[in-house]
Protein backbone atom coordinates (compact mmCIF):
# COMPACT_ATOMS: atom_id res chain seq x y z
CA UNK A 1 7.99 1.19 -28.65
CA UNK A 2 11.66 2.63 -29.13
CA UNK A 3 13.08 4.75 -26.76
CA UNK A 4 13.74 7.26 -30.19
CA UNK A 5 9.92 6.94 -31.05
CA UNK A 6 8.61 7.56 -27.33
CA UNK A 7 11.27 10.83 -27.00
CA UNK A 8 11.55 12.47 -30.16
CA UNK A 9 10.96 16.05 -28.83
CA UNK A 10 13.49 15.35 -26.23
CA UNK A 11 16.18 13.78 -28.16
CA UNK A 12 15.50 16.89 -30.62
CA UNK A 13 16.32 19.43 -28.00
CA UNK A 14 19.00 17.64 -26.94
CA UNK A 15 20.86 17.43 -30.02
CA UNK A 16 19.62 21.11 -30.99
CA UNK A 17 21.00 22.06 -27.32
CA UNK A 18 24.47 20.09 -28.03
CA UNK A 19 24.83 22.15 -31.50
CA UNK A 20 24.27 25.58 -29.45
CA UNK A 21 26.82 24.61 -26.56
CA UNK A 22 29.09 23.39 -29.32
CA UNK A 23 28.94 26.60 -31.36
CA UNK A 24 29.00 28.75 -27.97
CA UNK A 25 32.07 26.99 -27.10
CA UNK A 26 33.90 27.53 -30.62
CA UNK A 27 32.84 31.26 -30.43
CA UNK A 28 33.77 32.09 -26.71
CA UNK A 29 37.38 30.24 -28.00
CA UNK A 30 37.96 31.72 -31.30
CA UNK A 31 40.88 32.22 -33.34
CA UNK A 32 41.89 36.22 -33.57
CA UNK A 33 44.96 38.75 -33.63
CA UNK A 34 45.78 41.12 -31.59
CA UNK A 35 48.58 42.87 -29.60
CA UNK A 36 50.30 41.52 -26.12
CA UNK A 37 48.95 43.14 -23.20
CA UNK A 38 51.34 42.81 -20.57
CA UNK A 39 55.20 42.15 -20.49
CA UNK A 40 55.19 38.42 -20.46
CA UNK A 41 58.26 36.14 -19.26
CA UNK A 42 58.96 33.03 -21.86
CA UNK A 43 61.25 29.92 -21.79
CA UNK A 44 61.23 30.09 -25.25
CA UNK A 45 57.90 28.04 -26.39
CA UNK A 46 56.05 28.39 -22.99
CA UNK A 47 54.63 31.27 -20.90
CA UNK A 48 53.11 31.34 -17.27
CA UNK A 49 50.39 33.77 -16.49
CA UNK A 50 52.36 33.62 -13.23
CA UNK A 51 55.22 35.42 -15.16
CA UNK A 52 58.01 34.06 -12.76
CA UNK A 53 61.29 35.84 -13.68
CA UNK A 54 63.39 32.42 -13.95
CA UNK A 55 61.67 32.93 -17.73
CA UNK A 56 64.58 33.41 -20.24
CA UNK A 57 63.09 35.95 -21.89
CA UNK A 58 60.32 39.04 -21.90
CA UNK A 59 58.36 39.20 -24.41
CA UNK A 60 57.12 43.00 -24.46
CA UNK A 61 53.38 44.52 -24.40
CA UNK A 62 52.19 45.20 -27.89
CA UNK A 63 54.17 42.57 -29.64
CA UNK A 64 51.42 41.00 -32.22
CA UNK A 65 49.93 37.82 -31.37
CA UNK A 66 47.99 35.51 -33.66
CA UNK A 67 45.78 32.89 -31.82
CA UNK A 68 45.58 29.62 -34.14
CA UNK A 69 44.04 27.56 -31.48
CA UNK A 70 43.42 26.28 -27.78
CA UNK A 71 44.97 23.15 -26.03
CA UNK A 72 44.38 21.75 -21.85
CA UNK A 73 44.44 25.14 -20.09
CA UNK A 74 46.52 26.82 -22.77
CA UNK A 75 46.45 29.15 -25.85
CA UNK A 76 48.71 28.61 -29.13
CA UNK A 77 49.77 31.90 -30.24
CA UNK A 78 52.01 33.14 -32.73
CA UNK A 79 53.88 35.65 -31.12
CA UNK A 80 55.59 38.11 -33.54
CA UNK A 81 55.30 34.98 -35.67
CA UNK A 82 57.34 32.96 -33.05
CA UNK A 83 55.22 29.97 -31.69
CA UNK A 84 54.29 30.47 -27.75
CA UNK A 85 51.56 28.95 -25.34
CA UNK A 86 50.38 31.06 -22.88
CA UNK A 87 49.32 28.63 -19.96
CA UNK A 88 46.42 29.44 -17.41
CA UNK A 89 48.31 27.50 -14.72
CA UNK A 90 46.62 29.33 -11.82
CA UNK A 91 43.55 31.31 -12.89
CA UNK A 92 41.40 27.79 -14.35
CA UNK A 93 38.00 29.43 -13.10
CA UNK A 94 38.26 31.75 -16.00
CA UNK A 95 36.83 30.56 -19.06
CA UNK A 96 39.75 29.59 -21.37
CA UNK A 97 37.85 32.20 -24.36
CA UNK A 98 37.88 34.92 -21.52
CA UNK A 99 41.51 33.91 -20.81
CA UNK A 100 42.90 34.71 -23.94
CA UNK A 101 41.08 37.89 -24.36
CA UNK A 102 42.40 39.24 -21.23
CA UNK A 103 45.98 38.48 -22.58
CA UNK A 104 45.76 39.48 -26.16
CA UNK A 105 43.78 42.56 -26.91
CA UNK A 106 42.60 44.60 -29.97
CA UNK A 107 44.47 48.02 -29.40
CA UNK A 108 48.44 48.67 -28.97
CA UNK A 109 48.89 49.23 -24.93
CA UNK A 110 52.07 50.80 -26.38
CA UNK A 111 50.28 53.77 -27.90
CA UNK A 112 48.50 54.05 -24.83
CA UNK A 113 51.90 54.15 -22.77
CA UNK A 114 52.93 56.92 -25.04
CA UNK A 115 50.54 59.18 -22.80
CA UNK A 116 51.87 58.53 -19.73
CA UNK A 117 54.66 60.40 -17.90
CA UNK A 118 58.25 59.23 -19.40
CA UNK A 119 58.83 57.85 -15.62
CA UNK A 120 56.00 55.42 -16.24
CA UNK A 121 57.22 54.70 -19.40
CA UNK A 122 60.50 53.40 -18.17
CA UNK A 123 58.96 51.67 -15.07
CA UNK A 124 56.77 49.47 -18.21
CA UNK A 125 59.96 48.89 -19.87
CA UNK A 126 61.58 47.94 -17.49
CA UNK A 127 58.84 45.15 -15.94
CA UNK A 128 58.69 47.24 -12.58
CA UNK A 129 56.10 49.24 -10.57
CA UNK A 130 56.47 52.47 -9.48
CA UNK A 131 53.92 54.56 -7.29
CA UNK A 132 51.01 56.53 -9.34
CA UNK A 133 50.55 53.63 -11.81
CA UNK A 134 47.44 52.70 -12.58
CA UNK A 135 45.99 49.19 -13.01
CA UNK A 136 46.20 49.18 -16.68
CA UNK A 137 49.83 50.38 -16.49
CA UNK A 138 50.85 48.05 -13.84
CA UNK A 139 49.30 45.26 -15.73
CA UNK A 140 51.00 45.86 -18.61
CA UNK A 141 54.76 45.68 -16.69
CA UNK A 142 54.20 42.65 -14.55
CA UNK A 143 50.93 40.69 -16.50
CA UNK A 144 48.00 40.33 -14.56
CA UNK A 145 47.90 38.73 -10.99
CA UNK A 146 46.73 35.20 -10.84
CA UNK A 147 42.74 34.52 -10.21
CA UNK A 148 43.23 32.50 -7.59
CA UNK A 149 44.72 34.80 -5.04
CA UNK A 150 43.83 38.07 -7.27
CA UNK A 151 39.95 36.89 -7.74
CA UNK A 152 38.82 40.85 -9.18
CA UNK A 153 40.94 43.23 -10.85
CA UNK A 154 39.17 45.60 -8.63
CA UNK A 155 40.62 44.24 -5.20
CA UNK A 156 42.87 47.25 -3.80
CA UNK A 157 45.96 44.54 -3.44
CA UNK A 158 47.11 42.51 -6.50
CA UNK A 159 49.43 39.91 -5.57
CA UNK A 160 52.61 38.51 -7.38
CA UNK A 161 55.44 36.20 -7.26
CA UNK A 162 58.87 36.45 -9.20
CA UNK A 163 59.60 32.97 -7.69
CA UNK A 164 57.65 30.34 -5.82
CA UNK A 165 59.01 31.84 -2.70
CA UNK A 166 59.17 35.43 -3.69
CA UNK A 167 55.56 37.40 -2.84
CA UNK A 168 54.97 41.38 -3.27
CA UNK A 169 51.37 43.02 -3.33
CA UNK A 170 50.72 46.01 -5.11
CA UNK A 171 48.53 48.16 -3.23
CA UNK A 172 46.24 50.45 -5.05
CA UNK A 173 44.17 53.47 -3.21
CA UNK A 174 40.81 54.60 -3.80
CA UNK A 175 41.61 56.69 -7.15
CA UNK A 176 43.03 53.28 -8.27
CA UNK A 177 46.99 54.07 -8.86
CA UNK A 178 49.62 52.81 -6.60
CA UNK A 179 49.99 53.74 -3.14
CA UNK A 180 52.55 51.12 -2.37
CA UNK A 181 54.47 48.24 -2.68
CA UNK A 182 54.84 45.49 -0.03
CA UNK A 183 56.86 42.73 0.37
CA UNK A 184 58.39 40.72 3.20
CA UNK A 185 62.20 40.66 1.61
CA UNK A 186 63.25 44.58 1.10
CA UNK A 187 65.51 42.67 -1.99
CA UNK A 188 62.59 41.71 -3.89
CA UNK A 189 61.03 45.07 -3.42
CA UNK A 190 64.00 46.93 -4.64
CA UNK A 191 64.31 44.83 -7.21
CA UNK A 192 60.22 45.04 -8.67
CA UNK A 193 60.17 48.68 -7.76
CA UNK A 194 60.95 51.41 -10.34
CA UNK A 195 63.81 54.33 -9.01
C-alpha cells in the first residue's frame, strides 16, 4: 500500500494547512499605501529602523509611501515615488507584515501635528524631543525605538542611538509625555533635545 493511499486525510490537511499559512503569510505582508510615520534617516536607497544620523538624508513623516513588496528583513517602498527599503535590522521578532504597518500608516501624522502646540511642531521638524511630547509625537521625530532594547511601546524609557556609540532614553511619566531626557554625553543631549 502507498504511503498516499494509507494517508490521504493527512496529506489533505496538510496541503489544505500549507494553502492557509501561505495565504496568511501573503495577507499579513501585503502590498498597500500609506503615509510615513516617523522622520526617517536615508542613504539614499536604504533606511535603518535604527535611524542613525550618519543617514544623508531625512525623509519627513507623512511623505507617501507605496509598498510593492517584501525582501530578507526589509520592505520595498516607493517613497514619494523614490525607491527606499526600510530594513528591520534590530526589531526581527516582529513579524515583517506588522513591521511595515508600524512604519507606514493610513492617516497623515502631519494633520495630526497640526494640533499640537507650534513648540511641538518645530521639535517634529526638527527630529528632536522636547519635554510634554507624547509617544505618538516623539515617534514621529526620532522613528520608533528598536524592539530589542524597546520590547513595548508602553515601557516608560524608549531608548535610541544617533551612532553606535551615542545612547539617550526618553523617559515618559505616568500621563505618558516626556518627563526627561537622559544621556551619558550632555553633547548628544543638547543636540536631540528641542530649545
Amino acid at each position: 500500500m502507498s504511503t498516499r493511499q494509507r494517508f490521504p486525510v493527512h496529506r489533505g490537511l496538510l496541503l489544505a494547512a500549507t494553502a492557509l499559512l501561505a495565504a496568511s503569510a501573503a495577507h499579513a505582508q501585503s502590498t498597500f499605501n500609506g503615509w510615513l510615520c516617523c522622520n526617517m534617516r536615508t542613504d539614499g536607497g536604504w533606511i535603518s529602523e535604527i535611524n542613525y544620523d550618519s543617514a544623508r538624508r531625512v525623509i519627513p513623516a507623512g511623505t507617501p509611501v507605496q509598498i510593492t513588496g517584501y525582501g530578507r528583513y526589509r520592505v520595498h517602498t516607493l517613497m514619494n515615488g523614490e525607491q527606499q527599503d526600510l530594513g528591520n535590522d534590530y526589531s526581527r521578532e516582529i513579524d515583517m507584515g506588522a513591521f511595515a504597518h508600524r512604519y507606514v500608516v493610513p492617516y497623515n501624522p502631519q494633520r495630526r501635528l497640526r494640533a499640537a502646540p507650534p513648540a511641538v511642531q518645530q521639535a517634529v521638524r526638527a527630529s528632536r524631543v522636547r519635554l510634554g511630547m507624547t509617544r505618538e509625537q516623539v515617534a514621529m521625530s526620532l522613528g520608533y525605538p528598536i524592539a530589542n532594547e524597546t520590547p513595548s511601546l508602553d515601557n516608560r524609557v524608549w531608548k535610541y542611538w544617533r551612532s553606535s556609540g551615542e545612547e539617550f532614553h526618553v523617559i515618559f511619566n505616568r500621563r505618558g509625555v516626556v518627563e526627561s531626557i537622559r544621556s551619558d554625553d550632555p553633547d548628544l543631549r543638547a543636540r536631540v533635545t528641542a530649545r
